[in-house]
N, C-alpha and C. Protein backbone atom coordinates (compact mmCIF):
# COMPACT_ATOMS: atom_id res chain seq x y z
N UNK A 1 0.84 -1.21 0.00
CA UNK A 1 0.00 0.00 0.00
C UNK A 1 0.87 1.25 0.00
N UNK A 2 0.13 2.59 -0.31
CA UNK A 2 0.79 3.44 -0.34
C UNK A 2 1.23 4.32 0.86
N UNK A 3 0.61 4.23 1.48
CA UNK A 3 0.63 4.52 3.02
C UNK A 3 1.93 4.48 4.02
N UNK A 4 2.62 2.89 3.23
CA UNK A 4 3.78 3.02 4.38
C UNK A 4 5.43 3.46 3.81
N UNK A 5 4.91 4.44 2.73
CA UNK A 5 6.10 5.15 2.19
C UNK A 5 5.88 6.35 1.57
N UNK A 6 6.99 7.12 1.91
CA UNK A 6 6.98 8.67 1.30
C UNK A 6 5.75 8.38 0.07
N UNK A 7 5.29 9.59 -0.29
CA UNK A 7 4.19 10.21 -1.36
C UNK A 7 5.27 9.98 -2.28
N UNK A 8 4.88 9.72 -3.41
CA UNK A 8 5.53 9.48 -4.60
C UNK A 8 5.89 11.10 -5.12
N UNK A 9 6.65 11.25 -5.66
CA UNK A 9 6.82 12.66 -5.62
C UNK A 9 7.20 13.08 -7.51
N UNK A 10 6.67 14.19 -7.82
CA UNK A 10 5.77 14.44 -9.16
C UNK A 10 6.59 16.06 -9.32
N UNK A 11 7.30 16.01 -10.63
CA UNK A 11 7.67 17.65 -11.05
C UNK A 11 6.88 17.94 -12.36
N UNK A 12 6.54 19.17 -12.16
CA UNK A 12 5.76 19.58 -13.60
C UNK A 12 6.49 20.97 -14.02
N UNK A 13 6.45 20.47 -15.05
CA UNK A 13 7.30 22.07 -15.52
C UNK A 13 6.26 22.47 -16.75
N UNK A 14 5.88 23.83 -16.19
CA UNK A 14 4.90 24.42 -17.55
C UNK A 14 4.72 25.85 -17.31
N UNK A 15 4.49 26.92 -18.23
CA UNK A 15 5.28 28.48 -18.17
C UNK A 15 3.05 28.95 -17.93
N UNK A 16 2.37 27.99 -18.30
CA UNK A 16 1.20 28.98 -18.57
C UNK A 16 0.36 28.27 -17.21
N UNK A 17 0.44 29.37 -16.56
CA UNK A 17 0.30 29.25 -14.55
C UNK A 17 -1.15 28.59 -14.86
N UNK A 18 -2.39 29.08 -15.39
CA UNK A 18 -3.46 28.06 -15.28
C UNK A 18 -2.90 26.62 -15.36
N UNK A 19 -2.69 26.19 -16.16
CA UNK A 19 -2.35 24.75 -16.86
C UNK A 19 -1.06 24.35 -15.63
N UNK A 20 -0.38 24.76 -15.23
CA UNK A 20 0.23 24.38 -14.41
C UNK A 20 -0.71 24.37 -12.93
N UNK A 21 -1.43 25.17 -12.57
CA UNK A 21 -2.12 24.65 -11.37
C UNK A 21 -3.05 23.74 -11.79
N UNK A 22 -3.44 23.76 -12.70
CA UNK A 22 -4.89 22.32 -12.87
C UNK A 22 -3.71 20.94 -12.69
N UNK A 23 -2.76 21.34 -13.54
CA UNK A 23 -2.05 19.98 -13.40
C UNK A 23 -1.10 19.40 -12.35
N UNK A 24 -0.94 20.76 -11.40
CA UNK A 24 -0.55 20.22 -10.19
C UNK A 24 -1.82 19.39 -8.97
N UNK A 25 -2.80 20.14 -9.45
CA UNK A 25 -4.18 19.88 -8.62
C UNK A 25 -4.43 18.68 -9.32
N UNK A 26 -4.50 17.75 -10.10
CA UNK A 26 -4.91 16.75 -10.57
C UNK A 26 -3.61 15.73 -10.09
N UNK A 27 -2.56 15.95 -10.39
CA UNK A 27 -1.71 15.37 -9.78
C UNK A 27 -1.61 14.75 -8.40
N UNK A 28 -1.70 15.96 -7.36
CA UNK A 28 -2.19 15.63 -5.86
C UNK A 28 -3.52 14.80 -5.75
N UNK A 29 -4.27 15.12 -6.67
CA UNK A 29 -5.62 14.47 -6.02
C UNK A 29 -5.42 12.93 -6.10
N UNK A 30 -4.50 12.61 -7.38
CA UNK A 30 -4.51 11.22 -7.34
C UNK A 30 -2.84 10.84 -6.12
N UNK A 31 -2.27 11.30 -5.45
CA UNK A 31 -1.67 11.02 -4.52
C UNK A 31 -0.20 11.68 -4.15
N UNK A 32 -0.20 12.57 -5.03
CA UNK A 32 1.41 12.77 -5.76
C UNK A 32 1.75 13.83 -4.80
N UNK A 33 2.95 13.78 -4.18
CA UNK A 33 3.18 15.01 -3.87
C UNK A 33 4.35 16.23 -5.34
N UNK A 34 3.37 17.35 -4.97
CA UNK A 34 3.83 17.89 -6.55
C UNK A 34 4.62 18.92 -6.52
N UNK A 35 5.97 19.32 -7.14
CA UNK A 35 6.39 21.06 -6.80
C UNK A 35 6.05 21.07 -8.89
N UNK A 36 5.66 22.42 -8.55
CA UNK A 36 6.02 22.89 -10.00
C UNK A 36 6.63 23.89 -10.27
N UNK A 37 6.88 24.30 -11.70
CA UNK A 37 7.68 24.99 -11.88
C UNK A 37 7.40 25.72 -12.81
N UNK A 38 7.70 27.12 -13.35
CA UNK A 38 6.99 27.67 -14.81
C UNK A 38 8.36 27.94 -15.63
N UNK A 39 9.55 27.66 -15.26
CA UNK A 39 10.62 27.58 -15.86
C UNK A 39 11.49 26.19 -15.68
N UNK A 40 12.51 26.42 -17.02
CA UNK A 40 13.72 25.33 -16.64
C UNK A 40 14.28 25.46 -15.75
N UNK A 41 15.12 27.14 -15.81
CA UNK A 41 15.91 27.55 -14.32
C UNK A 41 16.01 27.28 -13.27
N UNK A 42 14.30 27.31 -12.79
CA UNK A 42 13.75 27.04 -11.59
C UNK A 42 13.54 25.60 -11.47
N UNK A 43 13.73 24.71 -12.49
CA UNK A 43 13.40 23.32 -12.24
C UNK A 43 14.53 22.69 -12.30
N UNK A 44 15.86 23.31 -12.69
CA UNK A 44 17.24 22.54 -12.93
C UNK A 44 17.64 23.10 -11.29
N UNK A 45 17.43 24.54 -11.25
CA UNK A 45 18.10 24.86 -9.53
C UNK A 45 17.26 23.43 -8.61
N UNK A 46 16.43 23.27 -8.74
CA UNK A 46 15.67 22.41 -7.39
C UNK A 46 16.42 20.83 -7.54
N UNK A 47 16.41 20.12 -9.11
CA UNK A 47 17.14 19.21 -8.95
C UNK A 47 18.70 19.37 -8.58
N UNK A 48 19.33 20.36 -8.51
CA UNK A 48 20.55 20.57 -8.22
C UNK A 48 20.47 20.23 -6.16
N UNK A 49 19.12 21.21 -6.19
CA UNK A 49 19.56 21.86 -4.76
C UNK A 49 19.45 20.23 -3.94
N UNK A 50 18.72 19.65 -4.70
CA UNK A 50 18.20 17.93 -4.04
C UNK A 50 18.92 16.95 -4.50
N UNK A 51 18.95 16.09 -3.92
CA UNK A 51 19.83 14.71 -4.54
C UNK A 51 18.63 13.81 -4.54
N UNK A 52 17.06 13.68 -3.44
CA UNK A 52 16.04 12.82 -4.86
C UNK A 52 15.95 13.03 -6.28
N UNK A 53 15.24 12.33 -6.52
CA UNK A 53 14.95 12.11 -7.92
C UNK A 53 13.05 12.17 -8.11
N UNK A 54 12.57 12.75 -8.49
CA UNK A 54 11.01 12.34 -8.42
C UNK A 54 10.67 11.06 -9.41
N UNK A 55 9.32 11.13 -8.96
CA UNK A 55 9.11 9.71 -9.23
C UNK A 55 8.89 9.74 -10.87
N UNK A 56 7.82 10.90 -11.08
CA UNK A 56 7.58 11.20 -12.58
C UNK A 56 8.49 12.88 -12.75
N UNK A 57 8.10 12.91 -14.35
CA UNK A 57 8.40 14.26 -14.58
C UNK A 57 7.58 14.64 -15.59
N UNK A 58 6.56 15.76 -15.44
CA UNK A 58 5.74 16.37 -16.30
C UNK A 58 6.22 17.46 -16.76
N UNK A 59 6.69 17.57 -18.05
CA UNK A 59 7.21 19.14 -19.30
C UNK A 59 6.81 19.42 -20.37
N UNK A 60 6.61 20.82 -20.32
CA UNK A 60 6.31 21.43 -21.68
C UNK A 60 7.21 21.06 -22.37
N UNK A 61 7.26 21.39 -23.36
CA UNK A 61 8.43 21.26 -24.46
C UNK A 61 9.07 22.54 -24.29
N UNK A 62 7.89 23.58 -24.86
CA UNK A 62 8.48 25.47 -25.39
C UNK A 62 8.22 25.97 -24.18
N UNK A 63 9.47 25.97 -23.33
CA UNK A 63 9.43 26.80 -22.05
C UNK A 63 9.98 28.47 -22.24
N UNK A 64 9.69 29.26 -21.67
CA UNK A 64 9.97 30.58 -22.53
C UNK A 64 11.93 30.58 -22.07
N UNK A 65 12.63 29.81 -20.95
CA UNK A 65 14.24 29.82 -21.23
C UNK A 65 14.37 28.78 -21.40
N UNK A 66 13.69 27.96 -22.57
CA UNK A 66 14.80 26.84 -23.30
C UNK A 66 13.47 25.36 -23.48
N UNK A 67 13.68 24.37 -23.70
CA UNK A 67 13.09 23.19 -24.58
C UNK A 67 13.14 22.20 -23.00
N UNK A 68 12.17 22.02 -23.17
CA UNK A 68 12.02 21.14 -21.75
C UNK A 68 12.50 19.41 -21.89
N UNK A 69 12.55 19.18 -23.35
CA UNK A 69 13.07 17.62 -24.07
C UNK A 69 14.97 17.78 -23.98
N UNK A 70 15.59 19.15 -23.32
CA UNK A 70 16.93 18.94 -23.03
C UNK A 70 16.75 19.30 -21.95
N UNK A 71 16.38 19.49 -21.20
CA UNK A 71 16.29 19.18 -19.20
C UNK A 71 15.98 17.93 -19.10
N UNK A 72 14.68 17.22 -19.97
CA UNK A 72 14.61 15.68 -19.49
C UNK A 72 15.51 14.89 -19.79
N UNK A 73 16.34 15.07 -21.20
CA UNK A 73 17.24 14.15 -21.83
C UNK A 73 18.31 14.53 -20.40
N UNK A 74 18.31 15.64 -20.27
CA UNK A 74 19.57 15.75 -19.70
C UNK A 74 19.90 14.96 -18.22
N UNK A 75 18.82 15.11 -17.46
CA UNK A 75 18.27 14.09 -16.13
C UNK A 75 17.94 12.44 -16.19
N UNK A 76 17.50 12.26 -17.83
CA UNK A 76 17.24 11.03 -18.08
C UNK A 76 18.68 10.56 -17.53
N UNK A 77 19.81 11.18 -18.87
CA UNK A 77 21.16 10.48 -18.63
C UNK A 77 22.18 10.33 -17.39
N UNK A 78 21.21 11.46 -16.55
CA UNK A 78 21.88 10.85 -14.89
C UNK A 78 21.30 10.40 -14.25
N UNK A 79 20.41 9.36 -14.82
CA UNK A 79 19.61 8.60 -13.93
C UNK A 79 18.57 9.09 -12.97
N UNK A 80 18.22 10.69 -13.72
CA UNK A 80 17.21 11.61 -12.36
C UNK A 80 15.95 11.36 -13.23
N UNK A 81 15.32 10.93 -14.02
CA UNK A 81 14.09 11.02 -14.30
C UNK A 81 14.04 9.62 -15.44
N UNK A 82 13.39 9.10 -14.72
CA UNK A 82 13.37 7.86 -15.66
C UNK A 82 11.67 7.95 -16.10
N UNK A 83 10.64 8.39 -15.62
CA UNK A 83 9.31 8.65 -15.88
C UNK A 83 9.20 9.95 -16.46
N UNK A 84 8.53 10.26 -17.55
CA UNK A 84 8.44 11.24 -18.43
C UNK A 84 7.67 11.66 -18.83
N UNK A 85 6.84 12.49 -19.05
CA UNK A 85 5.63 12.79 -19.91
C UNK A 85 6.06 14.01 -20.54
N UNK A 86 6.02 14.34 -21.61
CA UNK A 86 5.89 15.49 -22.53
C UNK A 86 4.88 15.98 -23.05
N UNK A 87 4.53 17.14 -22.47
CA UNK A 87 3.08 18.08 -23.07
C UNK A 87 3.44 18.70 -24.07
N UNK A 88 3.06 18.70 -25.21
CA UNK A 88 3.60 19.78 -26.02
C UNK A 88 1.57 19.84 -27.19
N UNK A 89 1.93 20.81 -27.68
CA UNK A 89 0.79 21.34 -28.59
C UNK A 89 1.81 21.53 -30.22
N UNK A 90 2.69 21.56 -30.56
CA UNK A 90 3.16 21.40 -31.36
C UNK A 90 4.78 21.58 -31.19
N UNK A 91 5.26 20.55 -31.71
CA UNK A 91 6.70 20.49 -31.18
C UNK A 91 7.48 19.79 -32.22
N UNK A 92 8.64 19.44 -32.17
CA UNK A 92 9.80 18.91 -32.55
C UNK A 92 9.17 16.99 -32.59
N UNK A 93 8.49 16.65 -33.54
CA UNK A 93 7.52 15.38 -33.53
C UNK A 93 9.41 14.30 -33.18
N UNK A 94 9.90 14.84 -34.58
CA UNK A 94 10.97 13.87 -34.68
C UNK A 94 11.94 13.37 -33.70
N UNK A 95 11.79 14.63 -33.04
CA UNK A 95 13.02 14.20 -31.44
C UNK A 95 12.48 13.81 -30.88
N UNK A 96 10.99 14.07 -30.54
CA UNK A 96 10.38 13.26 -29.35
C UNK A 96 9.77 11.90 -29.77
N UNK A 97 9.61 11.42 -30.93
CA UNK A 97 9.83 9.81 -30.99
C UNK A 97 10.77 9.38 -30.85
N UNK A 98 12.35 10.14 -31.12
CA UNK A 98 13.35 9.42 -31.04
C UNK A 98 13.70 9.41 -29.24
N UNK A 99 13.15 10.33 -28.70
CA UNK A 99 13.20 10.17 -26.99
C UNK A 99 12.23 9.46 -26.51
N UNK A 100 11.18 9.26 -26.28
CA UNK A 100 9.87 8.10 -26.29
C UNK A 100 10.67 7.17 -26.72
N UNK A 101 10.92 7.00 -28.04
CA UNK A 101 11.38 5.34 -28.44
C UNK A 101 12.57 4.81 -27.59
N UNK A 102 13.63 5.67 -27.13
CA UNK A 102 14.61 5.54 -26.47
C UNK A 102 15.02 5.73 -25.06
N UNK A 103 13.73 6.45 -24.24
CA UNK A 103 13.96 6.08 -22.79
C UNK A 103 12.38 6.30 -22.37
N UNK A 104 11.35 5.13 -23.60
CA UNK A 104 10.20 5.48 -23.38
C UNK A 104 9.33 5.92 -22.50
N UNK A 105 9.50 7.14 -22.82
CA UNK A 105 9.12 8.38 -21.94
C UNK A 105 7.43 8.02 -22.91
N UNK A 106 6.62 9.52 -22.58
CA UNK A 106 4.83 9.35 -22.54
C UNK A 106 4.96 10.67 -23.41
N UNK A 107 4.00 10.80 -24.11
CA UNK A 107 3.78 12.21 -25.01
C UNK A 107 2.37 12.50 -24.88
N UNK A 108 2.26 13.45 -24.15
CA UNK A 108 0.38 13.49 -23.80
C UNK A 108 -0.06 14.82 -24.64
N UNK A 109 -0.64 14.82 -26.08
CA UNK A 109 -0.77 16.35 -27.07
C UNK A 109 -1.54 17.24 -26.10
N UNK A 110 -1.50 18.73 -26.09
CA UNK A 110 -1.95 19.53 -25.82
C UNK A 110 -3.23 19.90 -27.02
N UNK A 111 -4.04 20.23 -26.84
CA UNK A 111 -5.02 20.54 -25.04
C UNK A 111 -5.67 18.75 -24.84
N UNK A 112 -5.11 18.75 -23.37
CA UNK A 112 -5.47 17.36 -23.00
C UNK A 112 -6.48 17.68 -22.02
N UNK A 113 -7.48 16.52 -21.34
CA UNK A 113 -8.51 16.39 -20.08
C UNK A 113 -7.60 15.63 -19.32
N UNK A 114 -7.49 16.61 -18.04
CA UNK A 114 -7.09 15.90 -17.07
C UNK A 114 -7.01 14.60 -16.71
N UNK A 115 -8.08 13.79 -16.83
CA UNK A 115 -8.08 12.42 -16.82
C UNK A 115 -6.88 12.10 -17.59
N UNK A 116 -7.12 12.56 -18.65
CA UNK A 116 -5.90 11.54 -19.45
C UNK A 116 -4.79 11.74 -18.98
N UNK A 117 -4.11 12.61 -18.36
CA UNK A 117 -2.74 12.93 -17.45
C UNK A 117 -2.64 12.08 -16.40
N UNK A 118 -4.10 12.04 -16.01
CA UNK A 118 -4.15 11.18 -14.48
C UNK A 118 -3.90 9.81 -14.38
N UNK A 119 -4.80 9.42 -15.66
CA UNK A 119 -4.54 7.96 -16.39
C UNK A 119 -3.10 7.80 -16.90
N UNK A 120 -2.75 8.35 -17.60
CA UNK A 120 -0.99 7.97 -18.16
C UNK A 120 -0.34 8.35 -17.04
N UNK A 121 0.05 9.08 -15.81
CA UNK A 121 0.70 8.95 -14.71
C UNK A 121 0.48 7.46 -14.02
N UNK A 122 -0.97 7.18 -13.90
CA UNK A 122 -1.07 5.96 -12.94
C UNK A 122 -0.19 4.86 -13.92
N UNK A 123 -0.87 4.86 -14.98
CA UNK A 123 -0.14 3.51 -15.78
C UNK A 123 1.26 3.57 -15.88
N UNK A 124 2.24 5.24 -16.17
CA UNK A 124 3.42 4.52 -15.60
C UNK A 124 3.99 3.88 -14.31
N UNK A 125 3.34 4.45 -13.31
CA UNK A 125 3.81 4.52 -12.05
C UNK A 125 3.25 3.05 -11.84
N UNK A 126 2.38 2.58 -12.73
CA UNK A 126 2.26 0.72 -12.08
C UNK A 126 3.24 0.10 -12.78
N UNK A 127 4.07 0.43 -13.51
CA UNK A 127 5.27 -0.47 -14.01
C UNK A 127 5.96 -0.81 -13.00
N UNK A 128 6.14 -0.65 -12.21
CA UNK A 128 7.13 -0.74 -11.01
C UNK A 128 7.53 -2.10 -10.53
């Protein structure tokens, strides 16, 4: 059960503050404890400042300082984010199959229903 260990713990990185609070609020409701973030800056300082790792990682792609698919690649390859989801509404299709295919990460298109975030979080997090 989930009960007899830390909250699974959930980063979202997304620049447009509605969409980032619905998706932190959907996140928690299904159990997660969540920080978010509306930049890379602010989401590379926190993995720096920490030596966990969260359990998932939720990113835009077009963050207004920089591509959120080279913060994940970049954490993938130190072993800090092995769970992935990429929000994007139109993006770079070709890199992100070649990242999906290669540290199959999740690609959830923008504009999504919450459910479906809620649903593709649970189903990775039951791979375990």
């Amino acid at each position: 059960s989930q009960t007899d260990r830390e909250p699974r713990k959930a980063i979202v990185i997304e620049d447009q503050v509605a969409l980032l609070r619905l998706t932190t609020r959907a996140l928690e409701e299904i159990g997660l404890e969540v920080e978010s973030f509306a930049s890379i800056k602010d989401a590379r300082a926190e993995f720096l400042a920490t030596k966990s790792s969260p359990e998932i990682l939720v990113t835009d792609v077009s963050l207004p300082d920089g591509n959120g698919l080279d913060l994940a690649e970049e954490l993938a390859q130190q072993g800090r984010a092995e769970k992935v989801i990429i929000m994007t509404g139109n993006a770079d299709f070709d890199r992100i199959d070649r990242l999906t295919a290669h540290f199959g990460w999740a690609l959830l298109m923008k504009p999504f229903r919450l459910n479906q975030l809620t649903k593709l979080v649970n189903r990775l997090l039951e791979v375990e």
